[in-house]
PDB file of N, CA and C in Angstrom:
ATOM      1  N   UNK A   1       0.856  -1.185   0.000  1.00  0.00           N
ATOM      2  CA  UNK A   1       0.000   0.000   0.000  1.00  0.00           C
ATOM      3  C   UNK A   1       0.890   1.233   0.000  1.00  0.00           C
ATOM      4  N   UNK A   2       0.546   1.976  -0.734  1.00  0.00           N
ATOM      5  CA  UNK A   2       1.391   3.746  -1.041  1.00  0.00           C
ATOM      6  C   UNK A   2       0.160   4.866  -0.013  1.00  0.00           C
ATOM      7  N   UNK A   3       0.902   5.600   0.059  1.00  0.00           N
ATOM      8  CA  UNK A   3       0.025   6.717   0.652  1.00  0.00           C
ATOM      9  C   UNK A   3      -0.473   6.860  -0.329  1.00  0.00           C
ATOM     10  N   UNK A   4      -1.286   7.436  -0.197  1.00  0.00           N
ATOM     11  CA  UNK A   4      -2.192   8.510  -0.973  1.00  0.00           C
ATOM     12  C   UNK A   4      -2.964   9.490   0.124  1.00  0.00           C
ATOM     13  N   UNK A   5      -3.548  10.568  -0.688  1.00  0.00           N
ATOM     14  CA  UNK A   5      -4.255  11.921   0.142  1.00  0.00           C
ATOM     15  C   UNK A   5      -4.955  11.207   0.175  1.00  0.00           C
ATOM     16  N   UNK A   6      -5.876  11.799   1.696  1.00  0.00           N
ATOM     17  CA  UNK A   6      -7.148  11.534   1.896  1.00  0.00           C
ATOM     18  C   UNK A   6      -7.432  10.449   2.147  1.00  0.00           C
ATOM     19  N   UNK A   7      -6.354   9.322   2.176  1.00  0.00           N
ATOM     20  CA  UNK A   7      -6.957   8.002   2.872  1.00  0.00           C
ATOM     21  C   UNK A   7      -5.710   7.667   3.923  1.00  0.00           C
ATOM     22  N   UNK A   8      -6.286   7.320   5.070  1.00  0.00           N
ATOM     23  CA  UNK A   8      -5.258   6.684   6.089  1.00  0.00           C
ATOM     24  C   UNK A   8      -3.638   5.996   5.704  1.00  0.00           C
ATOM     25  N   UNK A   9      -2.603   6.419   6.393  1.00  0.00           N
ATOM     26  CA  UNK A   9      -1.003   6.116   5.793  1.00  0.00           C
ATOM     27  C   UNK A   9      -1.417   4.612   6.354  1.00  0.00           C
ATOM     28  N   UNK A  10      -0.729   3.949   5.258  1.00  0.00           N
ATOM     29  CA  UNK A  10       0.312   2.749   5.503  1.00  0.00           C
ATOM     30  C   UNK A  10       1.019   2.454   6.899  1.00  0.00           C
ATOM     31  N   UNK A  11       0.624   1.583   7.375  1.00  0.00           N
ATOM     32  CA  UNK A  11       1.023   0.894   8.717  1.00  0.00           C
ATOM     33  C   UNK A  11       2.903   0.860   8.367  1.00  0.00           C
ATOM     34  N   UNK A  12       3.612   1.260   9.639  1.00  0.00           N
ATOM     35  CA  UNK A  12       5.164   1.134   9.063  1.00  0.00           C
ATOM     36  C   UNK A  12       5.598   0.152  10.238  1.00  0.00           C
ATOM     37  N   UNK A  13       6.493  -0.225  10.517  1.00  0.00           N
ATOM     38  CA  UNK A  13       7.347  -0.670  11.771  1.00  0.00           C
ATOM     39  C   UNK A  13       8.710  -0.142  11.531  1.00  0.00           C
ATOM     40  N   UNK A  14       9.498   1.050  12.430  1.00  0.00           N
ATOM     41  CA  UNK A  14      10.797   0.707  12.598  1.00  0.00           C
ATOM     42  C   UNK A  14      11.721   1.210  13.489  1.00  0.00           C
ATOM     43  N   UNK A  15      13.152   0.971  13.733  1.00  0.00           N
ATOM     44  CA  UNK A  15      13.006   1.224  15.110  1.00  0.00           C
ATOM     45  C   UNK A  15      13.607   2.381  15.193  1.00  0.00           C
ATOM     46  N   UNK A  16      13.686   3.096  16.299  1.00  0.00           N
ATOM     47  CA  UNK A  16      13.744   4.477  16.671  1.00  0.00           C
ATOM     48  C   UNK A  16      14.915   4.450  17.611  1.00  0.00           C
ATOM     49  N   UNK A  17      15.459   5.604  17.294  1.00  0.00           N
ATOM     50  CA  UNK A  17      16.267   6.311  18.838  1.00  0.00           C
ATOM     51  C   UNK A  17      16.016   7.246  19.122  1.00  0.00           C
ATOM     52  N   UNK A  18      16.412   7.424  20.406  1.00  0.00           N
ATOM     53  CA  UNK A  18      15.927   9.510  21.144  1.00  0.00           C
ATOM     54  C   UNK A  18      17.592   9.620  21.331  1.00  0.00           C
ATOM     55  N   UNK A  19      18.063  10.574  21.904  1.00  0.00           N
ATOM     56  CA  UNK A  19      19.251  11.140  22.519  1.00  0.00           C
ATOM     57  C   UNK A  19      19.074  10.522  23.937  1.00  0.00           C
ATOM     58  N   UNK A  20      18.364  10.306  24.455  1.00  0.00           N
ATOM     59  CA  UNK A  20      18.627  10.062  25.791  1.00  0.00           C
ATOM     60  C   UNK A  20      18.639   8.343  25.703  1.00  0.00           C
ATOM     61  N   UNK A  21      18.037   7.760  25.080  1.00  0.00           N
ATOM     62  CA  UNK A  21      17.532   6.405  24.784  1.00  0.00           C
ATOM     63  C   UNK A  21      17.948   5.852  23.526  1.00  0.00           C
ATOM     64  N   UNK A  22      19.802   5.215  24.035  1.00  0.00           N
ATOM     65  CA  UNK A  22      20.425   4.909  22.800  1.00  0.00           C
ATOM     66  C   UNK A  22      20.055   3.220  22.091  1.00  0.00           C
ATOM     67  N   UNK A  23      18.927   2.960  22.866  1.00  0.00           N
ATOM     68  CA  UNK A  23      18.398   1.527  22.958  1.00  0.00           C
ATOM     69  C   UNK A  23      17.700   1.370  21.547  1.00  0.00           C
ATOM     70  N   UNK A  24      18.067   1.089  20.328  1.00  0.00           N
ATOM     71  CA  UNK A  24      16.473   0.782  19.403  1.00  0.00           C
ATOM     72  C   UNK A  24      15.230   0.226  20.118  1.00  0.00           C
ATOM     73  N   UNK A  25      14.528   1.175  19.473  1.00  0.00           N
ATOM     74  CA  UNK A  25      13.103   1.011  20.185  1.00  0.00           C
ATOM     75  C   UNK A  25      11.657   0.638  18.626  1.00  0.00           C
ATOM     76  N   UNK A  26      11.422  -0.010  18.405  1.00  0.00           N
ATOM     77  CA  UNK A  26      10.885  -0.274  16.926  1.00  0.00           C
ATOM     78  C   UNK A  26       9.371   0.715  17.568  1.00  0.00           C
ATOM     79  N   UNK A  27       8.953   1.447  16.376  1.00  0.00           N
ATOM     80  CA  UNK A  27       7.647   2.301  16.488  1.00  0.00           C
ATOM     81  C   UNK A  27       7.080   1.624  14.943  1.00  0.00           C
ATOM     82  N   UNK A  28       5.860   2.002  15.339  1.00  0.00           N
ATOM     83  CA  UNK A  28       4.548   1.649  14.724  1.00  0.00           C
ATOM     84  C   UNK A  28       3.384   2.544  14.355  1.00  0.00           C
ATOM     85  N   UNK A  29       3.182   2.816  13.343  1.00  0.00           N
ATOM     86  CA  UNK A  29       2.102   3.763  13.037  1.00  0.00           C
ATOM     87  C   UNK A  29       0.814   3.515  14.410  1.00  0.00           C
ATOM     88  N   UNK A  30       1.046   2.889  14.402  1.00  0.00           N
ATOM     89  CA  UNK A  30      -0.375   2.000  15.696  1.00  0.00           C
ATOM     90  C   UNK A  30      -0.170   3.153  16.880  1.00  0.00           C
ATOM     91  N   UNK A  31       1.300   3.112  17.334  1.00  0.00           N
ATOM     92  CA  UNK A  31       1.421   3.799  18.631  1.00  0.00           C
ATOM     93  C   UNK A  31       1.258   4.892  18.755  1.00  0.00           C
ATOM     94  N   UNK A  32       0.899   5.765  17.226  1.00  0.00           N
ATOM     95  CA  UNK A  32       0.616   7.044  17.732  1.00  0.00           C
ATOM     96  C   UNK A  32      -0.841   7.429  16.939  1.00  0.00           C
ATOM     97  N   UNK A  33      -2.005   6.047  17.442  1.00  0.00           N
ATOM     98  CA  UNK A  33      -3.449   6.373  17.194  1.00  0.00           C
ATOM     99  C   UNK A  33      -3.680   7.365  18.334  1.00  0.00           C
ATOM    100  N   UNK A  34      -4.824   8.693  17.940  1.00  0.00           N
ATOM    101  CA  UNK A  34      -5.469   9.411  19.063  1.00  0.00           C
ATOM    102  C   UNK A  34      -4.714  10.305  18.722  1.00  0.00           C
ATOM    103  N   UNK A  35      -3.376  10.633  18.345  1.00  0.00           N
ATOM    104  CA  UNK A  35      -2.505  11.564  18.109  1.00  0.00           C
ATOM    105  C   UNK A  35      -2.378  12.040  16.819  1.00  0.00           C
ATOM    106  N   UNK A  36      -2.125  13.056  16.574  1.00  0.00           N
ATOM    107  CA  UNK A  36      -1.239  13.645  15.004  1.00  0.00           C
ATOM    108  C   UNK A  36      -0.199  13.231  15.082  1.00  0.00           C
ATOM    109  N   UNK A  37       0.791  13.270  13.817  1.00  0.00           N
ATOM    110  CA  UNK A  37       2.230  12.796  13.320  1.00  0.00           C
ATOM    111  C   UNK A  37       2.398  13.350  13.356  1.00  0.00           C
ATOM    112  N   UNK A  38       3.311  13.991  13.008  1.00  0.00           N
ATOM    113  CA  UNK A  38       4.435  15.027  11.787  1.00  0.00           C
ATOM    114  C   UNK A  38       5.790  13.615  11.210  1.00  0.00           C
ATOM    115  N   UNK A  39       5.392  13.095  10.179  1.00  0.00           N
ATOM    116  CA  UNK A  39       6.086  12.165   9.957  1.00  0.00           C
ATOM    117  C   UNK A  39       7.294  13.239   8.673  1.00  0.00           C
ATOM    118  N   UNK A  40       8.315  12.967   8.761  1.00  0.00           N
ATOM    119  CA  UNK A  40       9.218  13.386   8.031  1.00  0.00           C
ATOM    120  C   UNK A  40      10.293  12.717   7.633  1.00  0.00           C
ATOM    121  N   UNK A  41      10.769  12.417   6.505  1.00  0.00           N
ATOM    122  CA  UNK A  41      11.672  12.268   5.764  1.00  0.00           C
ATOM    123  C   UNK A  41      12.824  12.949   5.466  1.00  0.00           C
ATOM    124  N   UNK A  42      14.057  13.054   5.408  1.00  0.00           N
ATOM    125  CA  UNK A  42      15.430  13.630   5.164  1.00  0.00           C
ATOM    126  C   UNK A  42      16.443  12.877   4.493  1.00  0.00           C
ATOM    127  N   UNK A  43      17.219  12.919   3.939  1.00  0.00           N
ATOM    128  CA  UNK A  43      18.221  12.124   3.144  1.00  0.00           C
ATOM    129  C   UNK A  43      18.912  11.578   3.953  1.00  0.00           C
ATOM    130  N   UNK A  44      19.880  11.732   4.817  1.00  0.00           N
ATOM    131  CA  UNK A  44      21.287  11.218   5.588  1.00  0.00           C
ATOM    132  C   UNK A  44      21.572  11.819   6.537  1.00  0.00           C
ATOM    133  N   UNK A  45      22.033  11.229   7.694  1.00  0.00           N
ATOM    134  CA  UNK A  45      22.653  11.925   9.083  1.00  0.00           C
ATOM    135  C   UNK A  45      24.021  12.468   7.885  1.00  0.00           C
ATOM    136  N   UNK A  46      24.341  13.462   9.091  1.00  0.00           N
ATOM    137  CA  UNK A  46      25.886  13.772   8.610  1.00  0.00           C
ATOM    138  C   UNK A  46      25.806  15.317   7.224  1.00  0.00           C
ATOM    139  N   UNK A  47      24.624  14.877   6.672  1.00  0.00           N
ATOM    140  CA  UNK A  47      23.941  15.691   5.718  1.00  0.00           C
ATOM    141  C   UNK A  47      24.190  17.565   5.879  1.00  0.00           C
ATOM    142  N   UNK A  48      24.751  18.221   5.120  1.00  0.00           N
ATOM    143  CA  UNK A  48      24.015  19.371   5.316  1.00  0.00           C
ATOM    144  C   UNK A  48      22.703  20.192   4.739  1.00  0.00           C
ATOM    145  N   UNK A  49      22.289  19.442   4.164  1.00  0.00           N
ATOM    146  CA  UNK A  49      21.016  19.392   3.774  1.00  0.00           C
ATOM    147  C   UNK A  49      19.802  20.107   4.535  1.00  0.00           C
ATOM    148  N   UNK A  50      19.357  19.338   5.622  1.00  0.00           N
ATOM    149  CA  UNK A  50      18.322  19.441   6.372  1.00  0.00           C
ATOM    150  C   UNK A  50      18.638  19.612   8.050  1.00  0.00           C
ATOM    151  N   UNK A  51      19.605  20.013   8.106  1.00  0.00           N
ATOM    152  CA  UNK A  51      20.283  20.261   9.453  1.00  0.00           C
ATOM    153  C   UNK A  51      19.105  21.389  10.052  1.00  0.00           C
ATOM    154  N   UNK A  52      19.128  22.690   9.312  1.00  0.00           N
ATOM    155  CA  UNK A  52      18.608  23.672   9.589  1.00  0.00           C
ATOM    156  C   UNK A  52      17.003  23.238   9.754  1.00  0.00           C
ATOM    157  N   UNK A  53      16.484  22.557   9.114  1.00  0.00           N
ATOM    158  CA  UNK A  53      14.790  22.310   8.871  1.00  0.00           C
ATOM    159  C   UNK A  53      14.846  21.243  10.398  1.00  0.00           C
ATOM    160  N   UNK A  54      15.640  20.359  10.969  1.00  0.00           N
ATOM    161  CA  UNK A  54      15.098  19.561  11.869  1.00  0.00           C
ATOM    162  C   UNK A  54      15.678  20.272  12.657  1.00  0.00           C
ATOM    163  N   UNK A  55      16.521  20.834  12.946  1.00  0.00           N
ATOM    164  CA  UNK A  55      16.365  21.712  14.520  1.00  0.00           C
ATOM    165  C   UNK A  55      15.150  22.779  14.930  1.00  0.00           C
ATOM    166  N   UNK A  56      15.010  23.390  13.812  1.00  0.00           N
ATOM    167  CA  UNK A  56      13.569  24.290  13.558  1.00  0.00           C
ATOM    168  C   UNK A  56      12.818  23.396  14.137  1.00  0.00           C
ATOM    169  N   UNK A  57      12.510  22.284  13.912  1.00  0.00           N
ATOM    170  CA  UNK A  57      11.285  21.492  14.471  1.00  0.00           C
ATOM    171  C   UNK A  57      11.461  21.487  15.673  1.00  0.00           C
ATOM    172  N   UNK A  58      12.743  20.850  16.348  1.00  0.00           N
ATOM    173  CA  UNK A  58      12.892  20.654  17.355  1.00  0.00           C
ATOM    174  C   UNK A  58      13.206  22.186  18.617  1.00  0.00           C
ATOM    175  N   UNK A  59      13.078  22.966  18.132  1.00  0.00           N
ATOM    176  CA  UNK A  59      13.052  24.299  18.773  1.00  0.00           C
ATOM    177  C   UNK A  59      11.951  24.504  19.017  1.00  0.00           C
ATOM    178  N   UNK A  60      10.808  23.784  18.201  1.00  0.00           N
ATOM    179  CA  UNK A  60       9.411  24.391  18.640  1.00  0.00           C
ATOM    180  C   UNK A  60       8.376  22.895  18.604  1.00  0.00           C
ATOM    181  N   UNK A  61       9.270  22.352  19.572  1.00  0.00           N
ATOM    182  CA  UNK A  61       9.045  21.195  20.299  1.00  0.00           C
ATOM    183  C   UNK A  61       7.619  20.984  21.106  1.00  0.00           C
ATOM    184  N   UNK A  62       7.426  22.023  21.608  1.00  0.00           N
ATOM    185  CA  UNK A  62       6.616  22.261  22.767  1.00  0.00           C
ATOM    186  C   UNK A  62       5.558  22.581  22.304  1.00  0.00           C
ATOM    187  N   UNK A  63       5.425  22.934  21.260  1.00  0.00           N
ATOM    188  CA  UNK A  63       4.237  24.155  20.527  1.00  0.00           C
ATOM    189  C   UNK A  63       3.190  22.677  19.902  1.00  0.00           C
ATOM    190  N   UNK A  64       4.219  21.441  19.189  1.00  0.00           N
ATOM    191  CA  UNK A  64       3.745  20.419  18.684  1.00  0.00           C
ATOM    192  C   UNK A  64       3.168  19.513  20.131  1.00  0.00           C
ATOM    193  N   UNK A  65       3.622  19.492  20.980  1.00  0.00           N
ATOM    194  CA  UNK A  65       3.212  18.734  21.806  1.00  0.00           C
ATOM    195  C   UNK A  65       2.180  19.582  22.541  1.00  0.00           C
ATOM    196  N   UNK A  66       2.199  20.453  22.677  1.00  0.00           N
ATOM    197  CA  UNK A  66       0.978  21.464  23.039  1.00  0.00           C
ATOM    198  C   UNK A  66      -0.702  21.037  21.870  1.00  0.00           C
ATOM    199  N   UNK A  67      -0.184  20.501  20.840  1.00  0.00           N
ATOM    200  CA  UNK A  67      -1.205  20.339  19.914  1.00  0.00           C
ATOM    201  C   UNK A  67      -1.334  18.789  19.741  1.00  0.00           C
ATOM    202  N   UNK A  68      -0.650  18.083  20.978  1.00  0.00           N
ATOM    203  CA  UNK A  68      -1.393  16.657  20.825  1.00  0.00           C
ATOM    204  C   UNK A  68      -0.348  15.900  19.210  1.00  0.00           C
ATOM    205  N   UNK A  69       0.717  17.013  19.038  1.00  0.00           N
ATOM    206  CA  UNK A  69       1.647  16.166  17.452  1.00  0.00           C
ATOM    207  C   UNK A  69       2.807  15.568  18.117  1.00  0.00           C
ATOM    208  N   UNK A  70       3.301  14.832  17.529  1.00  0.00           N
ATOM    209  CA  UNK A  70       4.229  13.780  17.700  1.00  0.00           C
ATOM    210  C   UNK A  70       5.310  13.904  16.440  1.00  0.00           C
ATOM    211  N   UNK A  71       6.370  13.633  16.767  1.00  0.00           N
ATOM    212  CA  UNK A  71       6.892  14.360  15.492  1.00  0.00           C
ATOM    213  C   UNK A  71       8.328  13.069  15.563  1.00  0.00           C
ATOM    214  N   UNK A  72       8.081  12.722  14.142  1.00  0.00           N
ATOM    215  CA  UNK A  72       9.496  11.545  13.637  1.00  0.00           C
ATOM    216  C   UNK A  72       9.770  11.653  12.798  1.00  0.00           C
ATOM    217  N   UNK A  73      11.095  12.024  12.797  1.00  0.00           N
ATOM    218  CA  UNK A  73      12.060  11.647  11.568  1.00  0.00           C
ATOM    219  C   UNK A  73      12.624  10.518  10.991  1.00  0.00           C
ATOM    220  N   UNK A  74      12.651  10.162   9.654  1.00  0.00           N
ATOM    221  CA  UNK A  74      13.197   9.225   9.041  1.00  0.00           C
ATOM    222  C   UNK A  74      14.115   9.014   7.937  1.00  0.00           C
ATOM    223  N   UNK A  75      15.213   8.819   8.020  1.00  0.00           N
ATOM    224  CA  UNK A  75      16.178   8.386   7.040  1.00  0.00           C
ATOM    225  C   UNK A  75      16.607   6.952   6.781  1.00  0.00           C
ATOM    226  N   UNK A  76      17.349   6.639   5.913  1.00  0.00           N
ATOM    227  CA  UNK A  76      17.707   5.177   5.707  1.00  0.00           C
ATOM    228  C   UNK A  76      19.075   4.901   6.150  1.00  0.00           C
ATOM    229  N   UNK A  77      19.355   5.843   7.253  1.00  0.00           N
ATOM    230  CA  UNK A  77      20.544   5.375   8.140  1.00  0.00           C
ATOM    231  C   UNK A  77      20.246   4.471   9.075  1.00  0.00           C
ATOM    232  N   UNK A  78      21.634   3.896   9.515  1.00  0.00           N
ATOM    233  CA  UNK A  78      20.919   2.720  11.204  1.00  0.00           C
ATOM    234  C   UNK A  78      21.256   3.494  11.661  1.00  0.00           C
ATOM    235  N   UNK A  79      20.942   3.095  12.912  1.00  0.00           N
ATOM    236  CA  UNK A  79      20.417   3.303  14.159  1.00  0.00           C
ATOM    237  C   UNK A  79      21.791   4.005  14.899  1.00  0.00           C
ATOM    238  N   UNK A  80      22.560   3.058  14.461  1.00  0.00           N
ATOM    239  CA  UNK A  80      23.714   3.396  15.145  1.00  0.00           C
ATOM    240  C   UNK A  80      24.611   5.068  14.284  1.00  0.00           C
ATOM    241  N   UNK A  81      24.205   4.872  13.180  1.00  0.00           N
ATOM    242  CA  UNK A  81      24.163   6.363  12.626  1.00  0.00           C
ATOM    243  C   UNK A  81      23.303   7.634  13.012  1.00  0.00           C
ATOM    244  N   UNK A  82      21.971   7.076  13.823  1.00  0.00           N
ATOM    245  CA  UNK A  82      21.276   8.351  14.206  1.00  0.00           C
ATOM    246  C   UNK A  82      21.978   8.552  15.490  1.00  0.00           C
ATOM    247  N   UNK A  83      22.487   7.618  16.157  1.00  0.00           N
ATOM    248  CA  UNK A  83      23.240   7.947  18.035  1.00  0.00           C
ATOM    249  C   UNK A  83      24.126   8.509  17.681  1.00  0.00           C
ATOM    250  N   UNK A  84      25.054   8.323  16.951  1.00  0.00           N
ATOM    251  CA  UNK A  84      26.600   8.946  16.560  1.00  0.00           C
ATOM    252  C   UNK A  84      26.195  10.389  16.016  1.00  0.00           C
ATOM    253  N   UNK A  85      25.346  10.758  15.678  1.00  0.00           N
ATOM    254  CA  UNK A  85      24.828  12.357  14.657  1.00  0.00           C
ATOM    255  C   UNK A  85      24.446  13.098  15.809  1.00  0.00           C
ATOM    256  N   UNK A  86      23.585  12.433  16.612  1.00  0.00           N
ATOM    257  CA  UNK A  86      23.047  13.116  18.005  1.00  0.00           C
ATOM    258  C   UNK A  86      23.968  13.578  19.065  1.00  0.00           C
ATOM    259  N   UNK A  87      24.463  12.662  18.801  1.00  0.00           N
ATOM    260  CA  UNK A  87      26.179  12.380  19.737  1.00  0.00           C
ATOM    261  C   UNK A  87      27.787  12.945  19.463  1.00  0.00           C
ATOM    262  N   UNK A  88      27.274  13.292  18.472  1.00  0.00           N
ATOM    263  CA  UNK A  88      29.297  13.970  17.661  1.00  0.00           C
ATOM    264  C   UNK A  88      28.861  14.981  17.851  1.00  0.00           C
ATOM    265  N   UNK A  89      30.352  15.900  18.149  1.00  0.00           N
ATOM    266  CA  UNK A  89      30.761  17.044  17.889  1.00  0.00           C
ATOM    267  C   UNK A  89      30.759  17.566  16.572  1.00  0.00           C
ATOM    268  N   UNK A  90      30.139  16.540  15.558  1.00  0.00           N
ATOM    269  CA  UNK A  90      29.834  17.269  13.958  1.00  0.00           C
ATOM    270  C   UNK A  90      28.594  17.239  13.650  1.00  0.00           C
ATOM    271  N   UNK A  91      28.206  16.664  15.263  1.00  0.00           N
ATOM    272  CA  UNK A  91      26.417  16.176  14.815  1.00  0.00           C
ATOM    273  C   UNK A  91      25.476  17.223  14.718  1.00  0.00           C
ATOM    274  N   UNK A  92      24.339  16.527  14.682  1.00  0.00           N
ATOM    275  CA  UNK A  92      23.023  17.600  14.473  1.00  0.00           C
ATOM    276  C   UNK A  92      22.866  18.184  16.605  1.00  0.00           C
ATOM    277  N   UNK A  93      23.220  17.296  17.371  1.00  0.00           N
ATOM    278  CA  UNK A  93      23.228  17.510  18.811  1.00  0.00           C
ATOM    279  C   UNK A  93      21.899  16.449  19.208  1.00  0.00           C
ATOM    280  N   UNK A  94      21.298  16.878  20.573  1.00  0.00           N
ATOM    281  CA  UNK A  94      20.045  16.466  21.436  1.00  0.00           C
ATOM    282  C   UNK A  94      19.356  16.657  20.682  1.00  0.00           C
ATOM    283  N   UNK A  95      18.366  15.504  20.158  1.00  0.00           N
ATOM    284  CA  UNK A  95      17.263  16.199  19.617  1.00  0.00           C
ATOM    285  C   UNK A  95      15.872  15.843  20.673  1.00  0.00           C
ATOM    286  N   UNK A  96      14.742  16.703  20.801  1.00  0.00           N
ATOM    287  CA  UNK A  96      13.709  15.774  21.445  1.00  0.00           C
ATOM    288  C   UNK A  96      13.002  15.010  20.766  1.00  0.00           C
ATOM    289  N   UNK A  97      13.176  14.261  19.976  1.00  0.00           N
ATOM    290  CA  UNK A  97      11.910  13.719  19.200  1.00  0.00           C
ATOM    291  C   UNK A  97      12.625  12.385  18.907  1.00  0.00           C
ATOM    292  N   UNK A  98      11.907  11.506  18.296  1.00  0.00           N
ATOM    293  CA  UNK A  98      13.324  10.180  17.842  1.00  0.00           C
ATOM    294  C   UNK A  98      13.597  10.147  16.408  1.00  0.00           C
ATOM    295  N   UNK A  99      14.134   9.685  16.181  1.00  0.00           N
ATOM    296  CA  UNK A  99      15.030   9.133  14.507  1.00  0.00           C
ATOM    297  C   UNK A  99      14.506   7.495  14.344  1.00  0.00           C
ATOM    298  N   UNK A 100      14.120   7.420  13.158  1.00  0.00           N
ATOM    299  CA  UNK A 100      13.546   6.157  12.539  1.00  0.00           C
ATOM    300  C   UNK A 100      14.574   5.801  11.458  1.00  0.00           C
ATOM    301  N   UNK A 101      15.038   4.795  11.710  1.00  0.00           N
ATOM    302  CA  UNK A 101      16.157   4.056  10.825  1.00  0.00           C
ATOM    303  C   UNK A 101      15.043   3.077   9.284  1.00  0.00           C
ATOM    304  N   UNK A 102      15.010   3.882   8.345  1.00  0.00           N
ATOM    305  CA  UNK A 102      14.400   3.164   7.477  1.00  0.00           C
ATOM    306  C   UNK A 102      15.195   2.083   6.489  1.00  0.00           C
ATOM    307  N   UNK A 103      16.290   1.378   7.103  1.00  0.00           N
ATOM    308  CA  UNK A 103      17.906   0.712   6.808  1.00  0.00           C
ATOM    309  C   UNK A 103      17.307   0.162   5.146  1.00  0.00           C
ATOM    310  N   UNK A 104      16.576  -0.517   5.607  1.00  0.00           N
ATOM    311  CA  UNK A 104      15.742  -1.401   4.161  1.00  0.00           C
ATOM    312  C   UNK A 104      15.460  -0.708   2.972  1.00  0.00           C
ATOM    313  N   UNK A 105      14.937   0.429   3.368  1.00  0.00           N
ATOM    314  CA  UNK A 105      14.216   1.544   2.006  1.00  0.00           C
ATOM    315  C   UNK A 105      12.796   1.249   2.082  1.00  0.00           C
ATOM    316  N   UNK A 106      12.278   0.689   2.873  1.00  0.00           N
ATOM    317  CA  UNK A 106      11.018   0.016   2.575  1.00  0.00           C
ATOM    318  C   UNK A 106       9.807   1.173   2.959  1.00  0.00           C
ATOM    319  N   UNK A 107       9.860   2.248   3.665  1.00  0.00           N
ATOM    320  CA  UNK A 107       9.174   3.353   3.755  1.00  0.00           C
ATOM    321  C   UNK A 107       9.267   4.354   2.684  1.00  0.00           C
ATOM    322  N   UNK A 108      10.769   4.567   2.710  1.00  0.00           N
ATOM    323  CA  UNK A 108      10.532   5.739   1.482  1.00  0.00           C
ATOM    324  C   UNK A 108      10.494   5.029  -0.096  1.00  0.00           C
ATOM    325  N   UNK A 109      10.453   3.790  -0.280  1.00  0.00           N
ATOM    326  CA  UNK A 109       9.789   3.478  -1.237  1.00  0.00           C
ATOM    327  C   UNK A 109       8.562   3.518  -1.637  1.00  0.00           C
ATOM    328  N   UNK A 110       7.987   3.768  -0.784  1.00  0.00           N
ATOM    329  CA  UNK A 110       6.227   2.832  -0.523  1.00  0.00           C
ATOM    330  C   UNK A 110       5.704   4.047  -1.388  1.00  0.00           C
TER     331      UNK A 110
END
């Protein structure tokens, strides 16, 4: 199944890290029924690309969770590439929200 507008996303599974929680944690479209997303896509940790667009998010952290949104990022890095980005002195830093390792391609294919 592909997204499409106007009809419910595609069920995903995959696993996640936070900055504080270097544990993979696998998420599920399921876990955030009752809630809004903000599901997002980016090319590569390490990237200068989208550095500027996901800290923006994460600066106004509070404003989304004030509105009941939930907010994940996803690239086709592992896992162990989103801890090291969060974690280096070249990284993106703390973020509050988690990183979804899409390793397979199997999301941003869909």
């Amino acid at each position: 199944m592909t997204a499409r507008i106007g009809l419910p996303a595609p069920d995903f599974t995959m696993d996640t890290v936070t900055f504080d929680n270097g544990f993979p944690l696998p998420k599920s479209l399921v876990d955030y029924r009752g809630k809004w997303l903000l599901l997002f896509f980016y090319p590569f940790d390490f990237s200068k690309v989208c550095p500027t667009e996901i800290l923006s998010l994460n600066r106004r952290i509070k404003e989304f969770t004030d509105l009941n949104v939930e907010v994940l990022g996803v690239s086709g890095d592992s896992i162990h590439t989103h801890k090291a980005w969060m974690r280096s002195s070249e990284g993106i830093g703390p973020l509050s929200f988690p990183l979804a390792s899409d390793y397979s391609k199997e999301a941003t294919l869909a």
